[in-house]
PDB file of N, CA and C in Angstrom:
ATOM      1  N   UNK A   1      -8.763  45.285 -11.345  1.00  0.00           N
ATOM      2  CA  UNK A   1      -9.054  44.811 -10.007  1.00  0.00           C
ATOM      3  C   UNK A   1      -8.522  43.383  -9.875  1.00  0.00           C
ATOM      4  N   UNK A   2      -7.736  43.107  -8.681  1.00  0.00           N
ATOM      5  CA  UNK A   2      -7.378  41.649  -8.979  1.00  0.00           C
ATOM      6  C   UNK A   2      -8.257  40.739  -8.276  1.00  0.00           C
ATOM      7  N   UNK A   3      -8.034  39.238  -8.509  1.00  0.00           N
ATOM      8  CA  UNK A   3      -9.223  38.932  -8.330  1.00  0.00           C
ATOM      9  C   UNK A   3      -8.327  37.997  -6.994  1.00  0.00           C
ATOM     10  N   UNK A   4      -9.590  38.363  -6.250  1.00  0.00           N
ATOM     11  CA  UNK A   4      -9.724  37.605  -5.152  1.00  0.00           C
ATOM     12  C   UNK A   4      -9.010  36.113  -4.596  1.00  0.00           C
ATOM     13  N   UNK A   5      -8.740  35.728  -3.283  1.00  0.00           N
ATOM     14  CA  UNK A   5      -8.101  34.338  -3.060  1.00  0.00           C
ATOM     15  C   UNK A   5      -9.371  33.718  -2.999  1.00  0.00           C
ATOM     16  N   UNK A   6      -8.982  32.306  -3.075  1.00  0.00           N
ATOM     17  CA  UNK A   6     -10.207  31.798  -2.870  1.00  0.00           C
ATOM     18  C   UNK A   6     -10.154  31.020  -1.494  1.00  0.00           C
ATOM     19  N   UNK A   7     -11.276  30.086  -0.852  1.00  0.00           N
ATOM     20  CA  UNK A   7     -11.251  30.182   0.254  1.00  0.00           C
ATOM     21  C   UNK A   7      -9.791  28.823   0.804  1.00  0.00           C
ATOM     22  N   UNK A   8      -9.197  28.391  -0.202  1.00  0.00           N
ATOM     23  CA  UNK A   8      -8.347  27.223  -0.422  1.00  0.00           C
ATOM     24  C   UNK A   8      -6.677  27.880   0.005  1.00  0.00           C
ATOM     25  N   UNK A   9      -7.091  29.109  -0.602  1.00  0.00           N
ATOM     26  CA  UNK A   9      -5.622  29.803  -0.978  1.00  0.00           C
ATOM     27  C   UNK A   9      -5.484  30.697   0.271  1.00  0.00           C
ATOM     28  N   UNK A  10      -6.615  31.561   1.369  1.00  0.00           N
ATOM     29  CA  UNK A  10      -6.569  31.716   2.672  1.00  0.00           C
ATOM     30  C   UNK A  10      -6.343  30.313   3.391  1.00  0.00           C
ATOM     31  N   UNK A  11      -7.097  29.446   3.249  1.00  0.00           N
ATOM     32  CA  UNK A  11      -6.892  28.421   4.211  1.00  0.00           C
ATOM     33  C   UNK A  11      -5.032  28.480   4.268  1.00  0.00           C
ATOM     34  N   UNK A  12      -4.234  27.772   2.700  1.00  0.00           N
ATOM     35  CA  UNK A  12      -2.968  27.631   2.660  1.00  0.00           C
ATOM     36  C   UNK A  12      -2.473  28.715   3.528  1.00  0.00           C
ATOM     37  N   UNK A  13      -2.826  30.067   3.155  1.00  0.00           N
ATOM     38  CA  UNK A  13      -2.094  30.831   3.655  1.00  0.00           C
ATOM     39  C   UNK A  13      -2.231  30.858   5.357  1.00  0.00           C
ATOM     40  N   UNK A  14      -3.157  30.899   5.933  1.00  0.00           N
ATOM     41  CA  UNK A  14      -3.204  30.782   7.101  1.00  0.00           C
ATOM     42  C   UNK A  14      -2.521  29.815   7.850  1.00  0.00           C
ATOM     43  N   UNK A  15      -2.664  28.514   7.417  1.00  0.00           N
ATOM     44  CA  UNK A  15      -1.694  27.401   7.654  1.00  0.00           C
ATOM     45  C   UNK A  15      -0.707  27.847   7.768  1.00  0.00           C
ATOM     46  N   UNK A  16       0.143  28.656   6.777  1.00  0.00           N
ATOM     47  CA  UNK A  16       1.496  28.962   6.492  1.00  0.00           C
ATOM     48  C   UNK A  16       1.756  30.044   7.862  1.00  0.00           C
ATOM     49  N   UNK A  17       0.850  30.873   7.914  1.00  0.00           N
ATOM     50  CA  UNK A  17       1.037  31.480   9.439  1.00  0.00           C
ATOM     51  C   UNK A  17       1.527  30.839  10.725  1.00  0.00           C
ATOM     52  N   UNK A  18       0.363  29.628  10.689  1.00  0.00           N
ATOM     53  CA  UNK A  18       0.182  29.175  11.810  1.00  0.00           C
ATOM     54  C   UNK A  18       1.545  28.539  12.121  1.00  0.00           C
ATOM     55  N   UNK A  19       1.559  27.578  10.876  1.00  0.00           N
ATOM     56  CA  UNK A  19       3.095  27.155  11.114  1.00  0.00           C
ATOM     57  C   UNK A  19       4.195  27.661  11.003  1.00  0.00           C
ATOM     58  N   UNK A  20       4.224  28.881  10.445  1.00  0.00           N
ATOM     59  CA  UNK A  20       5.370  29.745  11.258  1.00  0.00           C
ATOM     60  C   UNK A  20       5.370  30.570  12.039  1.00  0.00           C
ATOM     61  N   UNK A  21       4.537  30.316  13.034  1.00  0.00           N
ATOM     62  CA  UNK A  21       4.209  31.031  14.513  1.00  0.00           C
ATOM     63  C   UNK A  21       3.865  32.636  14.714  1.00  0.00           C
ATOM     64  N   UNK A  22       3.211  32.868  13.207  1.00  0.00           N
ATOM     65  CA  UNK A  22       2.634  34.276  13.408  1.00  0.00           C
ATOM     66  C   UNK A  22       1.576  34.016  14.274  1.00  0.00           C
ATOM     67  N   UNK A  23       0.734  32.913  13.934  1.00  0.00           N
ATOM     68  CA  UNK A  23      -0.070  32.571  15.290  1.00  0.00           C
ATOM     69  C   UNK A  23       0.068  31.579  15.717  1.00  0.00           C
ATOM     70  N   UNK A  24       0.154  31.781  17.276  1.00  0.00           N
ATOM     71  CA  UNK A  24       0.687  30.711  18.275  1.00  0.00           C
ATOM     72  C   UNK A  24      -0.755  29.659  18.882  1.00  0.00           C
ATOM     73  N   UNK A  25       0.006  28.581  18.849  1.00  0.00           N
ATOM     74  CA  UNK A  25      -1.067  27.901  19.971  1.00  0.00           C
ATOM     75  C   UNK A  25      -1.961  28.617  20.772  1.00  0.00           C
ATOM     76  N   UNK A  26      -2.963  28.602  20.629  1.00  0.00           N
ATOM     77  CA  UNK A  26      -3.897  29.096  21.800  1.00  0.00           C
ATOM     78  C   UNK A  26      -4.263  30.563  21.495  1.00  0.00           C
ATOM     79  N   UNK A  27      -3.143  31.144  20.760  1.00  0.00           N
ATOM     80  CA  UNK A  27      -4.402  32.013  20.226  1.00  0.00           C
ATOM     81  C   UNK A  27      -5.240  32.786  19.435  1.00  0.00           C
ATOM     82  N   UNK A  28      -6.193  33.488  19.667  1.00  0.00           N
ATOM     83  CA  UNK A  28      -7.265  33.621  19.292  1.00  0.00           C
ATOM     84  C   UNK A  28      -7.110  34.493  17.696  1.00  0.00           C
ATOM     85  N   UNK A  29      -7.691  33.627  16.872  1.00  0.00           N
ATOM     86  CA  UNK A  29      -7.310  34.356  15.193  1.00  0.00           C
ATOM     87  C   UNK A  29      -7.935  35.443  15.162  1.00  0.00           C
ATOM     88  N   UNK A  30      -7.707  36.796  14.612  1.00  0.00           N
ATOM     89  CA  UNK A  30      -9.166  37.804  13.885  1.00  0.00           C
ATOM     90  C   UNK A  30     -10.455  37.225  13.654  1.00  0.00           C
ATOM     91  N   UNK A  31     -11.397  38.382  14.215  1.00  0.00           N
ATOM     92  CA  UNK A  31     -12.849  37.931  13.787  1.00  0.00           C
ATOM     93  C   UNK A  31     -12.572  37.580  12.559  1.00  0.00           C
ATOM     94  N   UNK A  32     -13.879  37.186  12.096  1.00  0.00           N
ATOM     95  CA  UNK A  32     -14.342  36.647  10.297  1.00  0.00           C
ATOM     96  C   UNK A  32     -14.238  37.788  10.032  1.00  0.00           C
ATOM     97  N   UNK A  33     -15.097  39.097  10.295  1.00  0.00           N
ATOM     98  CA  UNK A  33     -14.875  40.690   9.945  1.00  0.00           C
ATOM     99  C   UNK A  33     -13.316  41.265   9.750  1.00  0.00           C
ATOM    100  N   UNK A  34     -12.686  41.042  10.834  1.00  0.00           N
ATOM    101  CA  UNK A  34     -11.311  41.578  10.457  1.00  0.00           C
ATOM    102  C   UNK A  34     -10.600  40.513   9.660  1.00  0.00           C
ATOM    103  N   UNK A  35     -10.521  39.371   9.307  1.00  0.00           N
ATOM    104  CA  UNK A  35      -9.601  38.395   7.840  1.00  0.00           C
ATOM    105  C   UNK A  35     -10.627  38.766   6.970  1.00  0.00           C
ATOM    106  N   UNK A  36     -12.107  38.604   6.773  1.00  0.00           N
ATOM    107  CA  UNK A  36     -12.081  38.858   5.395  1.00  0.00           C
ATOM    108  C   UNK A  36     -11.799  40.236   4.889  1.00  0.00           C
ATOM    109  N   UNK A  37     -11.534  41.328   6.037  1.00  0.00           N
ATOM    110  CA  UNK A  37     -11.122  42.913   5.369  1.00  0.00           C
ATOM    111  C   UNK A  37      -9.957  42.590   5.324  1.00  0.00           C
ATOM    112  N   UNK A  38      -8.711  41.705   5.613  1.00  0.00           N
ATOM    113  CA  UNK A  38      -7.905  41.547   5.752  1.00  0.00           C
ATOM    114  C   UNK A  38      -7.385  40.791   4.185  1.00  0.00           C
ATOM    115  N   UNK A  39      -8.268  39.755   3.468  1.00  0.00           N
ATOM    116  CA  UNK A  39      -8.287  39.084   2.497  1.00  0.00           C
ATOM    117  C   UNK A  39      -8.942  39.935   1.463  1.00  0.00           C
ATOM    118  N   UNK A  40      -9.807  40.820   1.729  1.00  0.00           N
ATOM    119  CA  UNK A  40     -10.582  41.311   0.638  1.00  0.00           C
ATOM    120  C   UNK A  40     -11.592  40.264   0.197  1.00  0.00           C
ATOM    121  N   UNK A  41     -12.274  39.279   1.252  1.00  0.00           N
ATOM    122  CA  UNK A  41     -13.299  38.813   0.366  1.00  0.00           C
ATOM    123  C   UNK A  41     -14.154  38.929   1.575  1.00  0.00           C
ATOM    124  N   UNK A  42     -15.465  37.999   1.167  1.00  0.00           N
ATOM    125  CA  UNK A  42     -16.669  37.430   1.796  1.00  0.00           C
ATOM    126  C   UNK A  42     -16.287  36.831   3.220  1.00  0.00           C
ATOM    127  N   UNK A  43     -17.112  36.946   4.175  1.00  0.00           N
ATOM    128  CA  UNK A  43     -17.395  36.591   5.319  1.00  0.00           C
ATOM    129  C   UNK A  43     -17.470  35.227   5.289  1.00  0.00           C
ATOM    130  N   UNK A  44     -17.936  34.659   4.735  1.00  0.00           N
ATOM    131  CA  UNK A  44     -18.706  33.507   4.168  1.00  0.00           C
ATOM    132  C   UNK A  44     -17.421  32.906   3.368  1.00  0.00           C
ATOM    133  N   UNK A  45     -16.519  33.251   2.385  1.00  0.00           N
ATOM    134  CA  UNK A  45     -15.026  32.618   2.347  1.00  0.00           C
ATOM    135  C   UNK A  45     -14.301  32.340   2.996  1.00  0.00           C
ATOM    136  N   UNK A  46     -14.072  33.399   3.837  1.00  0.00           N
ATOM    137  CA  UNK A  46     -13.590  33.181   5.567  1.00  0.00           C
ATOM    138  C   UNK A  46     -14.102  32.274   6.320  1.00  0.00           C
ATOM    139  N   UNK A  47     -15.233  31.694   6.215  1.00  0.00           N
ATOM    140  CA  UNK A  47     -16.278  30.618   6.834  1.00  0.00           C
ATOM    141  C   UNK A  47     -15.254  29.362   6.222  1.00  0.00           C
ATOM    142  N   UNK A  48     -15.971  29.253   5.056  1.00  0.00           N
ATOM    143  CA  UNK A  48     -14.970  28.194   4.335  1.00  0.00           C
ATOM    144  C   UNK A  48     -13.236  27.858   4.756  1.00  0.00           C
ATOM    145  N   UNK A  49     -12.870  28.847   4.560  1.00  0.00           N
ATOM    146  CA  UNK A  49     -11.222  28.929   4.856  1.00  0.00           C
ATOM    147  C   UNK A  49     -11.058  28.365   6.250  1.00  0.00           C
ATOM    148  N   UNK A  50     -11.611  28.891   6.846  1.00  0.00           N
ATOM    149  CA  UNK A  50     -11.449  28.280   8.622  1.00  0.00           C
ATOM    150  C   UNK A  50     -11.908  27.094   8.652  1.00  0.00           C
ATOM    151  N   UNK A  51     -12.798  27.147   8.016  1.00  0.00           N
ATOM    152  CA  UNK A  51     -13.505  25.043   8.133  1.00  0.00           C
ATOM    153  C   UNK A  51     -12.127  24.446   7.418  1.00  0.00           C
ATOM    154  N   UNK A  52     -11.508  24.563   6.508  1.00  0.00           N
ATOM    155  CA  UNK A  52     -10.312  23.924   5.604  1.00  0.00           C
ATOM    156  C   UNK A  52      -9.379  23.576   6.727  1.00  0.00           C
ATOM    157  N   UNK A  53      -8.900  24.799   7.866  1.00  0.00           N
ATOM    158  CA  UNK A  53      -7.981  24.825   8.744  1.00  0.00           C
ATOM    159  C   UNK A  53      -8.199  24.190   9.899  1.00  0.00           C
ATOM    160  N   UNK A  54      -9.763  23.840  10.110  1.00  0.00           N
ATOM    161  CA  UNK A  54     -10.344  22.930  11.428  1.00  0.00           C
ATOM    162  C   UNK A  54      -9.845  21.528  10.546  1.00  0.00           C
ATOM    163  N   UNK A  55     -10.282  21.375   9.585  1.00  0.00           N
ATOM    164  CA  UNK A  55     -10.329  19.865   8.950  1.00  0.00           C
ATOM    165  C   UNK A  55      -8.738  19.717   9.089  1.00  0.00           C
ATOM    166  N   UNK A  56      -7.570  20.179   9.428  1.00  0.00           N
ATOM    167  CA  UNK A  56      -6.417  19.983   8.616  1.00  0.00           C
ATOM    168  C   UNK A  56      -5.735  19.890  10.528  1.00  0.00           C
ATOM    169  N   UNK A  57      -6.888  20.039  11.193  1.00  0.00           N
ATOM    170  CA  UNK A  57      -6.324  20.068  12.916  1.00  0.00           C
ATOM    171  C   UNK A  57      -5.432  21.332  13.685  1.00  0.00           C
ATOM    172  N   UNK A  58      -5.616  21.978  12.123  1.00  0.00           N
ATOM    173  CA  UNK A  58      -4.990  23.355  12.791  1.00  0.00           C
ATOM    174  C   UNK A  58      -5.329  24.500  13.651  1.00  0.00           C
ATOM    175  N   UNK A  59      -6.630  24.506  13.708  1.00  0.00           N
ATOM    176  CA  UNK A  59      -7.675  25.844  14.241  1.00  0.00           C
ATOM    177  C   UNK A  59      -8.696  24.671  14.704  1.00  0.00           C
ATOM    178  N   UNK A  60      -9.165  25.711  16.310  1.00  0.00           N
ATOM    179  CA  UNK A  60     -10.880  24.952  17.168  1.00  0.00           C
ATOM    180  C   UNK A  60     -11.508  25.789  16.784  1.00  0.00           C
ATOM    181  N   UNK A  61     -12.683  26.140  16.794  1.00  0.00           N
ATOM    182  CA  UNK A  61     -13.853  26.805  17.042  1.00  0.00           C
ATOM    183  C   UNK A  61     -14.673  26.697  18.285  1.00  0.00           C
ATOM    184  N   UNK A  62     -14.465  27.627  18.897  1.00  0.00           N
ATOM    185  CA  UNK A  62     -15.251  27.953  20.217  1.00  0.00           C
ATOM    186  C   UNK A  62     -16.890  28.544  20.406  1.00  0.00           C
ATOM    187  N   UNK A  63     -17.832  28.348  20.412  1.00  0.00           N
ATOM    188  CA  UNK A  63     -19.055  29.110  19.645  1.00  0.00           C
ATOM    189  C   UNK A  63     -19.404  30.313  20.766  1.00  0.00           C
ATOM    190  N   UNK A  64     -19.251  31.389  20.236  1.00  0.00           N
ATOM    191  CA  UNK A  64     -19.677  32.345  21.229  1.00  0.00           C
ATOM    192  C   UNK A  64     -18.304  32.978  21.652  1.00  0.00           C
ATOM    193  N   UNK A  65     -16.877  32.378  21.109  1.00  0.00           N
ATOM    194  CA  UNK A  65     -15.681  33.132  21.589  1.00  0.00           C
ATOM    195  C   UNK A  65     -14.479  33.060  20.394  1.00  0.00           C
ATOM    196  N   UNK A  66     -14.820  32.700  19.595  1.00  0.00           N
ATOM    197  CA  UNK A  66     -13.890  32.731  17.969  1.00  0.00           C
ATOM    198  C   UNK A  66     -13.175  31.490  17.900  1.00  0.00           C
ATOM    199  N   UNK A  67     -12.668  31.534  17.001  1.00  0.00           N
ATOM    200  CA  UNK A  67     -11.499  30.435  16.583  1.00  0.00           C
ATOM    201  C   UNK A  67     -10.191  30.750  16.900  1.00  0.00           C
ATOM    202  N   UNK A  68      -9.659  29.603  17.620  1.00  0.00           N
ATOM    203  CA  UNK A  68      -8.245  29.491  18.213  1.00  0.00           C
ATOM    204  C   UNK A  68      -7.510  28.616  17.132  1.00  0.00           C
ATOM    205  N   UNK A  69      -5.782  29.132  17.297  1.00  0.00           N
ATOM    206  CA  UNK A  69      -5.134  27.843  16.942  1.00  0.00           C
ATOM    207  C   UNK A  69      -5.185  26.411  18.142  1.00  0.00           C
ATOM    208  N   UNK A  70      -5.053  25.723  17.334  1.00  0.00           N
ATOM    209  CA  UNK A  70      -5.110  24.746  17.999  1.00  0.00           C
ATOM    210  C   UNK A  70      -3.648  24.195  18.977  1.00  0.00           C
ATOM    211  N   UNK A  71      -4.271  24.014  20.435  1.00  0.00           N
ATOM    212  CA  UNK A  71      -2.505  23.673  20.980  1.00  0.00           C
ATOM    213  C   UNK A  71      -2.010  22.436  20.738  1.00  0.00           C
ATOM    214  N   UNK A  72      -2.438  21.462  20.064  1.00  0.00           N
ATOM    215  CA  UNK A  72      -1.860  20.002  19.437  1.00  0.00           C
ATOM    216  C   UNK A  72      -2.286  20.374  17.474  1.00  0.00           C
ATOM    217  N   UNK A  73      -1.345  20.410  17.094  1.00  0.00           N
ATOM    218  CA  UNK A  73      -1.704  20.337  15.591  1.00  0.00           C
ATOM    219  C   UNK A  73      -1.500  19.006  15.393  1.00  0.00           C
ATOM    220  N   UNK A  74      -2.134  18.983  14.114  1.00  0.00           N
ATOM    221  CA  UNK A  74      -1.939  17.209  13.981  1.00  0.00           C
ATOM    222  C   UNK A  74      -1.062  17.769  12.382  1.00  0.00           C
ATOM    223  N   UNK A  75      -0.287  16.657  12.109  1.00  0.00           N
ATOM    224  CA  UNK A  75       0.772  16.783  10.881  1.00  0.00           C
ATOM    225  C   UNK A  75      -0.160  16.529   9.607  1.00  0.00           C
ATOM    226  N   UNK A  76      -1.085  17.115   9.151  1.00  0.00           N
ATOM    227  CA  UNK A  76      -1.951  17.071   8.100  1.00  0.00           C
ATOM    228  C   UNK A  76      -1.382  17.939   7.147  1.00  0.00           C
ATOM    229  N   UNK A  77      -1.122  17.629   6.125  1.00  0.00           N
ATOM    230  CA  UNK A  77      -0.677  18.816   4.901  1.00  0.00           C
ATOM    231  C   UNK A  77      -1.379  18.973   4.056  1.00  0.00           C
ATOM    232  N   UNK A  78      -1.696  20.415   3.538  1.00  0.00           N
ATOM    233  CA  UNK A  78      -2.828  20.932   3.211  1.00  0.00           C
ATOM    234  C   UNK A  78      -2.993  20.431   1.572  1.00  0.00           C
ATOM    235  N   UNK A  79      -4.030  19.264   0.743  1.00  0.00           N
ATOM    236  CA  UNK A  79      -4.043  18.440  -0.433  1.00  0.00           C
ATOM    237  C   UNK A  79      -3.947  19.889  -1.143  1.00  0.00           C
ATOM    238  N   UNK A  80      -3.177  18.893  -2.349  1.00  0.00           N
ATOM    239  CA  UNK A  80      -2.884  19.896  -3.038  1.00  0.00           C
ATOM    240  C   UNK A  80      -3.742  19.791  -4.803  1.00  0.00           C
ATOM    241  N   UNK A  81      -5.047  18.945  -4.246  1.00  0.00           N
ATOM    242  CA  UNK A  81      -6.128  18.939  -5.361  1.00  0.00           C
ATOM    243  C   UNK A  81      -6.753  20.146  -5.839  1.00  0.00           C
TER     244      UNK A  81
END
């Protein structure tokens, strides 16, 4: 069984989406339900991962309507600690 991303290695990867326009400004990412079936992990990693991608100015959170990309990214590159 292989083992899982962790919530660092979705964040990267999502970034890597975002900035190559698999998802566009404005809109609206997969529920937490559909990325973490999408990642194969926890709901709750997916939690994490999206907070990584808010902190980095890439993704809003809307409460009650999901997480968007964001239409101003800010040039933050994702630490590579």
């Amino acid at each position: 069984m292989p083992i899982p991303m962790s919530s660092r290695q979705i964040a990267d990867d999502l970034t890597a989406r975002i900035r190559g326009h698999e998802y566009q400004a404005g809109e609206k990412l997969p529920t937490l339900k559909e990325l973490a079936d999408l990642y194969s992990v926890s709901v709750s990693t997916i939690q994490r991962a999206l907070e990584l991608t808010r902190d980095r100015g890439l993704t809003i959170g809307r409460p009650g309507a999901g997480v968007y990309v964001a239409e101003q990214q800010q040039d933050a590159s994702p630490s590579l600690s």
